[in-house]
N, C-alpha and C. Protein backbone atom coordinates (compact mmCIF):
# COMPACT_ATOMS: atom_id res chain seq x y z
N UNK A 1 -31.73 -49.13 17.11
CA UNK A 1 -31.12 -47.84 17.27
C UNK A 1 -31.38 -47.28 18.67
N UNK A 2 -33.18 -47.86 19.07
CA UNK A 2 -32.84 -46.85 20.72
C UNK A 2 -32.31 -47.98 21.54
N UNK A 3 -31.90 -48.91 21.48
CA UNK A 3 -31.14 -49.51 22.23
C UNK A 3 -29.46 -49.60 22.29
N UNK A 4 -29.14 -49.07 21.37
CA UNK A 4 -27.65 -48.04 21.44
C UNK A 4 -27.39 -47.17 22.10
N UNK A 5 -28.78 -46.04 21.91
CA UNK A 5 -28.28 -45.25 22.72
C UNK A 5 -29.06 -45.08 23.78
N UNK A 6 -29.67 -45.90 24.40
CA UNK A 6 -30.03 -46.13 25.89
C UNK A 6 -28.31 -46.65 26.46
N UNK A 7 -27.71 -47.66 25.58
CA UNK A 7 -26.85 -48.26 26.18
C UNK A 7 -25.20 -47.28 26.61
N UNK A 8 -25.81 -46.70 25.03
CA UNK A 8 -24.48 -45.50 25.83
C UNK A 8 -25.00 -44.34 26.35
N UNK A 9 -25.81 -44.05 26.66
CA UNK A 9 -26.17 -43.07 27.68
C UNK A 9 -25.91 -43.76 29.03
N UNK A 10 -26.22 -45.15 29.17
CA UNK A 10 -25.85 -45.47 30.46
C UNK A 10 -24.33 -45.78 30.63
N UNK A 11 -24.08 -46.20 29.89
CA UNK A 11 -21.84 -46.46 29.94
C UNK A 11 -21.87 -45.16 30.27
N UNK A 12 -22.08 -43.42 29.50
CA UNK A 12 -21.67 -42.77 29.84
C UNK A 12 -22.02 -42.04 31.53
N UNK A 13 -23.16 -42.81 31.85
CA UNK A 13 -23.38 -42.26 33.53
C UNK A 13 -22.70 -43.01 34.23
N UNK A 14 -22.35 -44.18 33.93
CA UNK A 14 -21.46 -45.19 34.76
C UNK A 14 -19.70 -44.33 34.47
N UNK A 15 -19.55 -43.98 33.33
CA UNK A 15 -18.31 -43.67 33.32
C UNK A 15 -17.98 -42.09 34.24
N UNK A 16 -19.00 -41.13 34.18
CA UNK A 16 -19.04 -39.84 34.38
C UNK A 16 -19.35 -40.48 36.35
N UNK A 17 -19.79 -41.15 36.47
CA UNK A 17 -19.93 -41.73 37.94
C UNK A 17 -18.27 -42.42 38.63
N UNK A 18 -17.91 -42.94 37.62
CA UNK A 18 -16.73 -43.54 37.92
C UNK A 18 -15.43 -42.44 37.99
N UNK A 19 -15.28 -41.69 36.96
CA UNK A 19 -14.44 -41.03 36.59
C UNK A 19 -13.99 -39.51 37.22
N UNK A 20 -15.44 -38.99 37.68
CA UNK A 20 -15.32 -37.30 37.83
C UNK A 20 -14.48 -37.16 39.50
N UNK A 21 -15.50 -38.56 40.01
CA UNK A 21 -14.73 -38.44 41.94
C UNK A 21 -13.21 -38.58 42.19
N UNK A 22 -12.87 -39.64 40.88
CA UNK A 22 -11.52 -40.05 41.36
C UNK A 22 -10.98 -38.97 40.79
N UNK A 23 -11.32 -38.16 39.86
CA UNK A 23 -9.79 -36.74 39.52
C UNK A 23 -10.45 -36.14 40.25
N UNK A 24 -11.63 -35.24 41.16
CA UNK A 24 -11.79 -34.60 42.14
C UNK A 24 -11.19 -34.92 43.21
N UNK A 25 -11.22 -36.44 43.88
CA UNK A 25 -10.36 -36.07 45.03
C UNK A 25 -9.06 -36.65 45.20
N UNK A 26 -8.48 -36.73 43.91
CA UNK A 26 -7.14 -36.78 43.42
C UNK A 26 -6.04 -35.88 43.15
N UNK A 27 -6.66 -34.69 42.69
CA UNK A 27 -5.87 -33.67 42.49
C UNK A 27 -5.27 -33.04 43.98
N UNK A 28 -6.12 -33.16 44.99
CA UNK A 28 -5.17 -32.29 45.74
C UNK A 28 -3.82 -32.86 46.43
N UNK A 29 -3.74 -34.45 46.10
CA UNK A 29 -2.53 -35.04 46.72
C UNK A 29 -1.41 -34.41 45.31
N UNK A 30 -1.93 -34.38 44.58
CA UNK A 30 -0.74 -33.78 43.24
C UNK A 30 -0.31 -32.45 43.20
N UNK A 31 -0.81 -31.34 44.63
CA UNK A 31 -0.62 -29.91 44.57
C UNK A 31 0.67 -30.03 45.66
N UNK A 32 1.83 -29.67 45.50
CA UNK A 32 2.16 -29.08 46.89
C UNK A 32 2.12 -28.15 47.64
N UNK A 33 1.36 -28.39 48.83
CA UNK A 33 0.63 -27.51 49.78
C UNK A 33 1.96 -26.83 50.64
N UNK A 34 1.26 -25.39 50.60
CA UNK A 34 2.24 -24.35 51.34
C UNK A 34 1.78 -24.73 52.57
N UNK A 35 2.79 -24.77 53.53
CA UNK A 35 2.10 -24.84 55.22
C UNK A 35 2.10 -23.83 56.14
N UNK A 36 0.95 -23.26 56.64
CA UNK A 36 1.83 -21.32 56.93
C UNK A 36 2.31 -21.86 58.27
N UNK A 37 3.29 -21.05 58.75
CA UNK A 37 4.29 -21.30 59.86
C UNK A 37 3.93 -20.98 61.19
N UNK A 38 3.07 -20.21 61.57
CA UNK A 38 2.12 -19.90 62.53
C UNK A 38 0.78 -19.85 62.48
N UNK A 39 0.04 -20.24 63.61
CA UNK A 39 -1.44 -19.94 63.79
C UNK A 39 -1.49 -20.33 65.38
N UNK A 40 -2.33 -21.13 65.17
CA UNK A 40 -2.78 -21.14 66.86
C UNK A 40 -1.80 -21.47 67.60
N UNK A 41 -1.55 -20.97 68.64
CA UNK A 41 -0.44 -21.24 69.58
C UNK A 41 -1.13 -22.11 70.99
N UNK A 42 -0.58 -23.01 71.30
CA UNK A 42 -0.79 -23.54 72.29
C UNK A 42 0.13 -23.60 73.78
N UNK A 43 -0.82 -22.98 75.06
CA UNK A 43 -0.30 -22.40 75.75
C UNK A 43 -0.58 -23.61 77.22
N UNK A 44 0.32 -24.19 77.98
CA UNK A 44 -0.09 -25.14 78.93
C UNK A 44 -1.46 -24.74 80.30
N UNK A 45 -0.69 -24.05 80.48
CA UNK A 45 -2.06 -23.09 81.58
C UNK A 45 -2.01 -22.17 80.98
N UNK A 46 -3.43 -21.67 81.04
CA UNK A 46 -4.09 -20.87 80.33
C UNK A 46 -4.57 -19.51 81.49
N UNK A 47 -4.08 -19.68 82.15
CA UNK A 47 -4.13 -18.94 83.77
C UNK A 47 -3.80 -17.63 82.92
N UNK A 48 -4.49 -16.59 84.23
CA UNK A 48 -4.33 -14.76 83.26
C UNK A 48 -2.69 -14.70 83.89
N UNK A 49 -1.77 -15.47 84.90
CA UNK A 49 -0.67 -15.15 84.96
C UNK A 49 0.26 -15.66 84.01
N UNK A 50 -0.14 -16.25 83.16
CA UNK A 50 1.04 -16.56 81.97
C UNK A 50 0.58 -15.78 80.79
N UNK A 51 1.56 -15.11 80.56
CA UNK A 51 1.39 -14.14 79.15
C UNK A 51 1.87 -14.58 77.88
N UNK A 52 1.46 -15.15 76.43
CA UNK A 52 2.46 -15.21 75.10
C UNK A 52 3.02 -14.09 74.80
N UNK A 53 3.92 -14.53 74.40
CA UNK A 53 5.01 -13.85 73.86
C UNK A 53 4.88 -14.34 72.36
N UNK A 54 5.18 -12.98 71.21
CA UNK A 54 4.80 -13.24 69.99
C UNK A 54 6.56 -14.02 69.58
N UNK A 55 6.85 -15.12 68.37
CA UNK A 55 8.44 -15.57 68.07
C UNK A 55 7.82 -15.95 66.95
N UNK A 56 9.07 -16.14 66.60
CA UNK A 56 8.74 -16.32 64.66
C UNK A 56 10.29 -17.48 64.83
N UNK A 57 9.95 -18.56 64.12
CA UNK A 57 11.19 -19.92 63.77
C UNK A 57 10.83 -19.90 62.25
N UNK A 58 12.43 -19.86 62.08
CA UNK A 58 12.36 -20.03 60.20
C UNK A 58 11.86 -21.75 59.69
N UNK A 59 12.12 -22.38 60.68
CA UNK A 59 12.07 -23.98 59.83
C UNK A 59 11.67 -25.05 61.19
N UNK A 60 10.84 -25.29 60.70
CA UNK A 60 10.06 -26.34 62.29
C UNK A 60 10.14 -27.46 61.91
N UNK A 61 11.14 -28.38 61.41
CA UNK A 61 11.19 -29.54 61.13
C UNK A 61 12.42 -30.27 62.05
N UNK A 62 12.41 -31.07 62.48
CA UNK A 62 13.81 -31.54 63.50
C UNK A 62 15.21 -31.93 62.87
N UNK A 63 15.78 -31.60 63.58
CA UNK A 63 17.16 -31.92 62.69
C UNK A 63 17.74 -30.64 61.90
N UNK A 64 16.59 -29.43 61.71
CA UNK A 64 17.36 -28.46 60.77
C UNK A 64 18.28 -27.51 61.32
N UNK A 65 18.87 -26.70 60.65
CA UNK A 65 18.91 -25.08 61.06
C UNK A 65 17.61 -24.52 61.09
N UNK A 66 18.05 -23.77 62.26
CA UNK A 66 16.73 -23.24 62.44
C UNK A 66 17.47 -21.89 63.11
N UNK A 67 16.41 -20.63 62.96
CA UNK A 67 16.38 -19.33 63.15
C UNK A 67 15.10 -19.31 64.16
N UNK A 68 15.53 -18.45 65.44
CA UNK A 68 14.55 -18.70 66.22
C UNK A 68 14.41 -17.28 66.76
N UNK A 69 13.24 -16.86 66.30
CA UNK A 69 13.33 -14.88 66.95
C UNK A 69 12.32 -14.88 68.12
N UNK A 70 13.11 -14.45 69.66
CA UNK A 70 12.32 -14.45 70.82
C UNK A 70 11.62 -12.98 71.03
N UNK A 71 10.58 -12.54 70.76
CA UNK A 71 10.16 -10.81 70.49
C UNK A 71 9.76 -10.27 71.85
N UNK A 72 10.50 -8.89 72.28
CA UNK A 72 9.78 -8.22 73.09
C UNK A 72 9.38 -7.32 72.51
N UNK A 73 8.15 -6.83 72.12
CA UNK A 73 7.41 -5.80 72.29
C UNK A 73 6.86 -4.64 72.75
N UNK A 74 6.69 -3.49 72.53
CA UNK A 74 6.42 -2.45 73.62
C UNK A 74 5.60 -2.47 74.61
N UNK A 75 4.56 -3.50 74.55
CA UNK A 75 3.02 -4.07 75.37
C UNK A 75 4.10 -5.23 76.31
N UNK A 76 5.00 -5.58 75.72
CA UNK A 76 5.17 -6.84 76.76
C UNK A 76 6.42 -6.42 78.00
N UNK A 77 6.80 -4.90 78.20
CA UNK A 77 7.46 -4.15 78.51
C UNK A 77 7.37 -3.03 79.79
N UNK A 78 7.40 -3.09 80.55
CA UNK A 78 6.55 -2.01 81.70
C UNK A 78 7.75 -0.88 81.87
N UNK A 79 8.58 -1.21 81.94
CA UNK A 79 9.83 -0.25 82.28
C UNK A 79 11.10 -0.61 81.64
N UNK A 80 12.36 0.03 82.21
CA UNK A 80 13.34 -0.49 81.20
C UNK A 80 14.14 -1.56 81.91
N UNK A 81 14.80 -2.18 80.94
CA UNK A 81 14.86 -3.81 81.40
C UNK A 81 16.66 -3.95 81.53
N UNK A 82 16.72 -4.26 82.43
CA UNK A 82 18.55 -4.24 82.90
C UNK A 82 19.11 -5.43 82.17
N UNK A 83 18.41 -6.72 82.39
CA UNK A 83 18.65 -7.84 82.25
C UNK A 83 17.82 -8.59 81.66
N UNK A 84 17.60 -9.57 80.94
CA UNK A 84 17.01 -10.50 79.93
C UNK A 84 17.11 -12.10 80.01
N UNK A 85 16.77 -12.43 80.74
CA UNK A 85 16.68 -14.62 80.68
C UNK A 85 15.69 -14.76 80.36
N UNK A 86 16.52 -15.63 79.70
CA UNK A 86 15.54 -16.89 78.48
C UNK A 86 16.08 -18.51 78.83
N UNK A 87 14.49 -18.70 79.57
CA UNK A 87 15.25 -20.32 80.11
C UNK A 87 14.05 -21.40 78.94
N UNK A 88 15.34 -21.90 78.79
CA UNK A 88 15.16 -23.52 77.70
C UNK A 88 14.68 -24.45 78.64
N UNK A 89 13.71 -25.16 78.07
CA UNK A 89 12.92 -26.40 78.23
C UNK A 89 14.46 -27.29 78.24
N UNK A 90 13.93 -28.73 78.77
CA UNK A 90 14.68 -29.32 79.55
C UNK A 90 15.13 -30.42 78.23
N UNK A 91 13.74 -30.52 77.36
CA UNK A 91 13.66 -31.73 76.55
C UNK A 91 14.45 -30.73 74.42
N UNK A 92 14.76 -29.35 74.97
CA UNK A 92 15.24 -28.93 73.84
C UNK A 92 16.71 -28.71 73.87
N UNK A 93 17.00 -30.41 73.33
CA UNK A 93 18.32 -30.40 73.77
C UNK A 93 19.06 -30.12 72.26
N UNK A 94 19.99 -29.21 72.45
CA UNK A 94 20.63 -28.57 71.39
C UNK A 94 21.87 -27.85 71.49
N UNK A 95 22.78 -27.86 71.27
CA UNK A 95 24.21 -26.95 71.18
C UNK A 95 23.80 -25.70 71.05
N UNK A 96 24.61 -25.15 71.98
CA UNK A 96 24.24 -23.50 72.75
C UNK A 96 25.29 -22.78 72.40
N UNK A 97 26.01 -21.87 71.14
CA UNK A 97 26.97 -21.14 71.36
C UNK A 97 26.85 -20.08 71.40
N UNK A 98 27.61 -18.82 72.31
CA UNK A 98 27.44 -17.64 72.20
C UNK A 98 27.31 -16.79 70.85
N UNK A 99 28.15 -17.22 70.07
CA UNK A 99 28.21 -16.48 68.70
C UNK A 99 27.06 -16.71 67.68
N UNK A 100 26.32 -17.69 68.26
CA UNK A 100 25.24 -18.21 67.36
C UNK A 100 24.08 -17.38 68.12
N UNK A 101 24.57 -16.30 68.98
CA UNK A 101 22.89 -15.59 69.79
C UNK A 101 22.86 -14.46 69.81
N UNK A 102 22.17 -13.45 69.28
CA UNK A 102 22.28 -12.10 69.04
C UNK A 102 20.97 -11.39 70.00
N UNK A 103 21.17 -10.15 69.75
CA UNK A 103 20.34 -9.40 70.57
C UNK A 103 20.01 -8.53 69.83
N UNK A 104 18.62 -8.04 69.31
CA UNK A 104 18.58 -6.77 68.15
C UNK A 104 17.60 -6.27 68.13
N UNK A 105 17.67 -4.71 67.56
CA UNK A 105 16.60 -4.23 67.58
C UNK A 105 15.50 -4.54 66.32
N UNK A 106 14.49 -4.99 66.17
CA UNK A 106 13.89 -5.53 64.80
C UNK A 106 12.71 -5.23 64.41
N UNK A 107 12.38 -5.49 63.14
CA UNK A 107 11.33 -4.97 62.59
C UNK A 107 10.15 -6.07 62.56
N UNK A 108 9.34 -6.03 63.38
CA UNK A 108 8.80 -7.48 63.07
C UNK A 108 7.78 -7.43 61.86
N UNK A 109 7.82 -8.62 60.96
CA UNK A 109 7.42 -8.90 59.44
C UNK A 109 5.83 -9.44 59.75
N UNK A 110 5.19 -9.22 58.30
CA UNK A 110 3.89 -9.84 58.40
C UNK A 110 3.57 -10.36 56.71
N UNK A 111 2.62 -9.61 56.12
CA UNK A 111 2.44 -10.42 55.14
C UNK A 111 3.06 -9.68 54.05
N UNK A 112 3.72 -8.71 54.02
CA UNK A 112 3.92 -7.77 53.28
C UNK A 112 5.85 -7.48 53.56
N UNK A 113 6.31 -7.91 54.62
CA UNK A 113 7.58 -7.90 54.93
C UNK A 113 8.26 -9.21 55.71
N UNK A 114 9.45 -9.10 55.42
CA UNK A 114 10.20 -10.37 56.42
C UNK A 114 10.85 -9.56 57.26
N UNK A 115 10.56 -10.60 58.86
CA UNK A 115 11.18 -9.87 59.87
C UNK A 115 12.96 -9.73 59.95
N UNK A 116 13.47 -8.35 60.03
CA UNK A 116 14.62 -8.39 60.27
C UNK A 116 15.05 -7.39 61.25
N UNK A 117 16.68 -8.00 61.76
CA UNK A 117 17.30 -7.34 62.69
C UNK A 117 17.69 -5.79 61.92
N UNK A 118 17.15 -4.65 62.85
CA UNK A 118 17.85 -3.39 62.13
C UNK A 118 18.82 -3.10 62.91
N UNK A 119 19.55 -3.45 63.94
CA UNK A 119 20.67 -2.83 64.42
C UNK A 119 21.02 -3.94 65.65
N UNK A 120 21.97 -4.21 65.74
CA UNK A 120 22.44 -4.91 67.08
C UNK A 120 22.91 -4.16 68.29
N UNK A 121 22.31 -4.58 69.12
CA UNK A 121 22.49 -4.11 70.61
C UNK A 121 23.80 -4.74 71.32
N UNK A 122 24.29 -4.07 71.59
CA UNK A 122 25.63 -4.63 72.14
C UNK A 122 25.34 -5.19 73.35
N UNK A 123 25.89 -6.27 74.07
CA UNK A 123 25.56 -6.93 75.25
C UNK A 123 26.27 -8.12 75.43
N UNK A 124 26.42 -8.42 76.48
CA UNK A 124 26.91 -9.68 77.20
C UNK A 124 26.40 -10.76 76.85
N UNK A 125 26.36 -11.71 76.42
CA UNK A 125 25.09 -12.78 76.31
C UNK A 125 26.15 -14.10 77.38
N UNK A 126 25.37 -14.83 78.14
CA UNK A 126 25.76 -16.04 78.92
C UNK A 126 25.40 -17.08 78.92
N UNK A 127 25.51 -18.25 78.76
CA UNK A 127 24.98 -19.49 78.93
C UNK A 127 25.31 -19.91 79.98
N UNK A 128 24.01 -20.25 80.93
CA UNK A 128 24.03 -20.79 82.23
C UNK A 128 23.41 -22.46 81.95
N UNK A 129 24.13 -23.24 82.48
CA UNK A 129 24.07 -24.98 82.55
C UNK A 129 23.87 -25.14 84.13
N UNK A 130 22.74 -25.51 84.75
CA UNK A 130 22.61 -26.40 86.03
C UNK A 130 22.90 -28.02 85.39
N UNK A 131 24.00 -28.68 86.32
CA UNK A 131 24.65 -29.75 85.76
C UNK A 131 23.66 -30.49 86.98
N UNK A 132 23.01 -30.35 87.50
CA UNK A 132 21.81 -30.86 88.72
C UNK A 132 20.53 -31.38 88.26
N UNK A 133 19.66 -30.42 87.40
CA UNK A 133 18.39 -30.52 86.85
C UNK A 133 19.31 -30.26 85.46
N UNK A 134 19.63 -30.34 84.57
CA UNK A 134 20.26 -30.20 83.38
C UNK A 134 19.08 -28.93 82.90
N UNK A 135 18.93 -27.90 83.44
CA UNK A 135 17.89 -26.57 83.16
C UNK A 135 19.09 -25.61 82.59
N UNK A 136 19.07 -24.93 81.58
CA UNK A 136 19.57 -24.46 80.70
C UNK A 136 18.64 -22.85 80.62
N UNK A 137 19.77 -22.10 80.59
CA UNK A 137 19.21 -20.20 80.32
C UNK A 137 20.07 -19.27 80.02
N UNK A 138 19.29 -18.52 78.99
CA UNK A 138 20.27 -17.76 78.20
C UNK A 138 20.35 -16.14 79.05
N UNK A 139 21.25 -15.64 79.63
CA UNK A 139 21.74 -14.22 80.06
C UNK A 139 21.81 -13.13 79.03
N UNK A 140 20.98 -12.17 79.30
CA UNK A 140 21.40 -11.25 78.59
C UNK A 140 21.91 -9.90 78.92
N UNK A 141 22.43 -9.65 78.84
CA UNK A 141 23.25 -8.34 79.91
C UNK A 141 23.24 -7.04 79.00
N UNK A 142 22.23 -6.27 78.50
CA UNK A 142 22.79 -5.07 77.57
C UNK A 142 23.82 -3.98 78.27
N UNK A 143 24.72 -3.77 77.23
CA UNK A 143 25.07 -2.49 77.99
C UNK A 143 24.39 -1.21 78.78
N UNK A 144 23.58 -0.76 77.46
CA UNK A 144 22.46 0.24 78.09
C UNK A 144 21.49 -0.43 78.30
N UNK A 145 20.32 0.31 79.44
CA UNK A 145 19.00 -0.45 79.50
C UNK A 145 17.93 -0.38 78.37
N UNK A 146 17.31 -1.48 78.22
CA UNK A 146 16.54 -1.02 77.21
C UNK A 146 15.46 -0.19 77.31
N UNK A 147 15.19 1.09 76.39
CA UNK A 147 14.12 1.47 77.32
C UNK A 147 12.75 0.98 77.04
N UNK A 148 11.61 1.82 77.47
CA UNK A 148 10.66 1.54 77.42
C UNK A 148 9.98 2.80 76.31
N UNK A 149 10.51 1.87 74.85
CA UNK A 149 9.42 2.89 74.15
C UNK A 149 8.76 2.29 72.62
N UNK A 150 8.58 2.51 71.72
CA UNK A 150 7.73 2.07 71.00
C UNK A 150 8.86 0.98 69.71
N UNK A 151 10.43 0.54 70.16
CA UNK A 151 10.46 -0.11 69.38
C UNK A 151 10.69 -1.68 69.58
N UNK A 152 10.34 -2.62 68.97
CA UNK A 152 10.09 -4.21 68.96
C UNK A 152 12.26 -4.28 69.12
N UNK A 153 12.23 -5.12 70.36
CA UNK A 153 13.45 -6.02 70.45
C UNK A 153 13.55 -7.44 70.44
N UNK A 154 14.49 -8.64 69.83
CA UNK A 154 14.18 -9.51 69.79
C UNK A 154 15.81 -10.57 70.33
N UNK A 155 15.36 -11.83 71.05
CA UNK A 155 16.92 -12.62 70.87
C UNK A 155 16.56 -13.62 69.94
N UNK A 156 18.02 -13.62 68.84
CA UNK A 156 17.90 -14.31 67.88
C UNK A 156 18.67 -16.02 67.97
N UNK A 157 18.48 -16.42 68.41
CA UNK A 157 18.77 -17.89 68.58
C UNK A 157 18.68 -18.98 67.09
N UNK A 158 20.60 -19.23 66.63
CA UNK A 158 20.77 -19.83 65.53
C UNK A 158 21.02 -20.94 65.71
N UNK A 159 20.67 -22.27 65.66
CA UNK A 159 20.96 -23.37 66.45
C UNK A 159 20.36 -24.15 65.47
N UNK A 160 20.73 -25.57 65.47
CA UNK A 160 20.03 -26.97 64.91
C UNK A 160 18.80 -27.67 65.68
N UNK A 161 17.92 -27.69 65.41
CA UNK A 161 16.64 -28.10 65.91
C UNK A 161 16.72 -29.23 66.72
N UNK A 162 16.20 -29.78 67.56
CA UNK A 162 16.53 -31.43 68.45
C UNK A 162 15.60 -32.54 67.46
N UNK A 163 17.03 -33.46 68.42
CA UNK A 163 16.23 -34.76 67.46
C UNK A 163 14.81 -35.15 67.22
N UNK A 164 14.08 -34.73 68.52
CA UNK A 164 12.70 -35.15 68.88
C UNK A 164 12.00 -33.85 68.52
N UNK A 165 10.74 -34.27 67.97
CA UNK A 165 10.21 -33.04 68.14
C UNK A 165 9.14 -32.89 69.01
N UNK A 166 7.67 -31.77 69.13
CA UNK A 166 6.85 -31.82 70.41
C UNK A 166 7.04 -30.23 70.37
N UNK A 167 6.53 -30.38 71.66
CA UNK A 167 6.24 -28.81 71.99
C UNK A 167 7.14 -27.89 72.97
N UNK A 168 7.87 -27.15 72.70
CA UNK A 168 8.87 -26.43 73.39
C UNK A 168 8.39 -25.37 74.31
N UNK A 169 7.95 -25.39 75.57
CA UNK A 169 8.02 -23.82 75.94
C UNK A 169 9.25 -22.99 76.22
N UNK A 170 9.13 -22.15 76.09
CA UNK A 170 10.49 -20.72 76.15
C UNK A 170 10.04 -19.95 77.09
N UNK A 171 10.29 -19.90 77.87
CA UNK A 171 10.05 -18.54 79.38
C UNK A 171 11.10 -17.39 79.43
N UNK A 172 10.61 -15.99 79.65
CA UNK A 172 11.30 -15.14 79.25
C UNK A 172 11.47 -14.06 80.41
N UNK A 173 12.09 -13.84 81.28
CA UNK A 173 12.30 -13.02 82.32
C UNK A 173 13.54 -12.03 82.42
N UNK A 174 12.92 -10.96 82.98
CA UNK A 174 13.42 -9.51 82.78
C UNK A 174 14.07 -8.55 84.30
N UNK A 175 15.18 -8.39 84.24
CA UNK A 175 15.02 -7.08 85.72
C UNK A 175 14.54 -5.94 85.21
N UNK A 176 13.90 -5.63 85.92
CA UNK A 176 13.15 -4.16 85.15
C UNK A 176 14.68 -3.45 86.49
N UNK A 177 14.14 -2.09 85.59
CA UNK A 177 15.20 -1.17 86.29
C UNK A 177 15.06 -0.61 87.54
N UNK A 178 15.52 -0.44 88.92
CA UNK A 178 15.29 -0.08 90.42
C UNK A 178 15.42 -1.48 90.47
N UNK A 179 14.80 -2.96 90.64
CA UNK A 179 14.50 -4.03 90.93
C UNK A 179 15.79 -4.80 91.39
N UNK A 180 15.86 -5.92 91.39
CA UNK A 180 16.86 -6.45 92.10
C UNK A 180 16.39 -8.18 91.44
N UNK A 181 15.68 -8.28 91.54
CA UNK A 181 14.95 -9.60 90.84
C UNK A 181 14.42 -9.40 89.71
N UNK A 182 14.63 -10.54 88.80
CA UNK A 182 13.72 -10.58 87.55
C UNK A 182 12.47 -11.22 87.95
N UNK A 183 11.54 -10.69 86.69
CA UNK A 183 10.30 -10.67 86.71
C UNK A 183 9.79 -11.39 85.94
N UNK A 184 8.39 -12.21 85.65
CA UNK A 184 8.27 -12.71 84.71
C UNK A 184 7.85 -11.81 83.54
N UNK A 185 8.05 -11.54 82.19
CA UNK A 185 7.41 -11.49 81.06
C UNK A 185 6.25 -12.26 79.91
N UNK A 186 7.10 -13.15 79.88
CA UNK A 186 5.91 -14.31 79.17
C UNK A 186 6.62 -15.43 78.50
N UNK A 187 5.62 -16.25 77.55
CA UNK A 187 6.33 -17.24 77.18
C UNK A 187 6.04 -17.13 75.90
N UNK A 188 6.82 -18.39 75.39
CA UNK A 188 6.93 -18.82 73.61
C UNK A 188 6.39 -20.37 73.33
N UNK A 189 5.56 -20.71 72.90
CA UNK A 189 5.41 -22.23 72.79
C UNK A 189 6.00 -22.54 71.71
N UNK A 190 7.19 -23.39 71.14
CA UNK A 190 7.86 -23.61 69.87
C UNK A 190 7.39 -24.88 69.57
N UNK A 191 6.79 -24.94 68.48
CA UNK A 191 6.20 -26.24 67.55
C UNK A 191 7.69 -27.13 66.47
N UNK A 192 8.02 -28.03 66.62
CA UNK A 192 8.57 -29.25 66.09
C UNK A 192 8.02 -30.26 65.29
N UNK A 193 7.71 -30.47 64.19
CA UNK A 193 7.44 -31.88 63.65
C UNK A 193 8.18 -32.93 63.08
């Protein structure tokens, strides 16, 4: 009799040894994991003359639709801004149409809201092509200037993601008003997988 249950006391440490690791570190390949869409941003020089710029992309996978919100902010803003370029990376090659690019005033979202456009700003928008360096930038021409006061503006860029993915920077430059030249503002690093 005590050699029964010596014997299954030990099957059961061999089994409770065998058994408990593999459904512990089994279960988490059987969960599907939410992936949150932002966190650390990675910036090439890290120099105090390059500034981020906060953007929000609905879908970071290549090949998709994708929703791409470029944010100015009241901090990222010194005066009021005549003009608006947004120059594209060289390697984010993608179909550019005017009707697919908006300009708006928006609410930017967090954990409690989704960001949306509350009103559209009327404006010119341009696509400039250097057929030289194939460098690509988006014009933005508002009618009125924008001013300088406490609400978030954004360009909304609706486009299909590139084949490749990697790391996109977005550079964002402004005429402030009196000026004659645009200025820099800051950038966007856009993530692809």
């Amino acid at each position: 009799m005590l050699k029964r249950t010596n014997k299954f006391a030990l099957n059961s440490k061999i089994f409770r040894f065998l058994l408990i690791p593999t459904f512990l570190f089994s279960t988490p390949f059987f969960n599907d994991n939410q992936y949150a869409k932002a966190g650390i941003e990675f910036q090439w020089d890290q120099n105090s003359g390059y500034r981020r710029l906060k953007w929000l992309q609905k879908e970071n996978k290549k090949r998709f639709k994708n929703k791409i919100y470029f944010f100015l902010r009241p901090m990222d803003r010194n005066a009021e801004l005549l003009k608006i370029t947004l120059a594209i990376p060289k390697p984010f090659k993608t179909t550019l149409k005017t009707e697919k690019i908006n300009f708006c005033k928006v609410r930017i979202g967090g954990f409690e809201e989704r960001t949306k456009c509350l009103e559209d700003i009327p404006a010119d928008i341009e696509i400039n092509t250097d057929e030289s360096s194939s460098l690509r930038s988006i014009d933005i021409y508002p009618y009125k200037p924008i001013p300088n006061n406490k609400d978030s503006y954004a360009i909304v860029l609706k486009a299909n993601n590139p084949n490749k993915s990697g790391l996109f920077q977005f550079h964002m430059y402004g005429q402030l008003k009196g000026n004659t030249v645009s200025s820099y503002l800051g950038s966007s690093t856009i993530v692809l997988n």
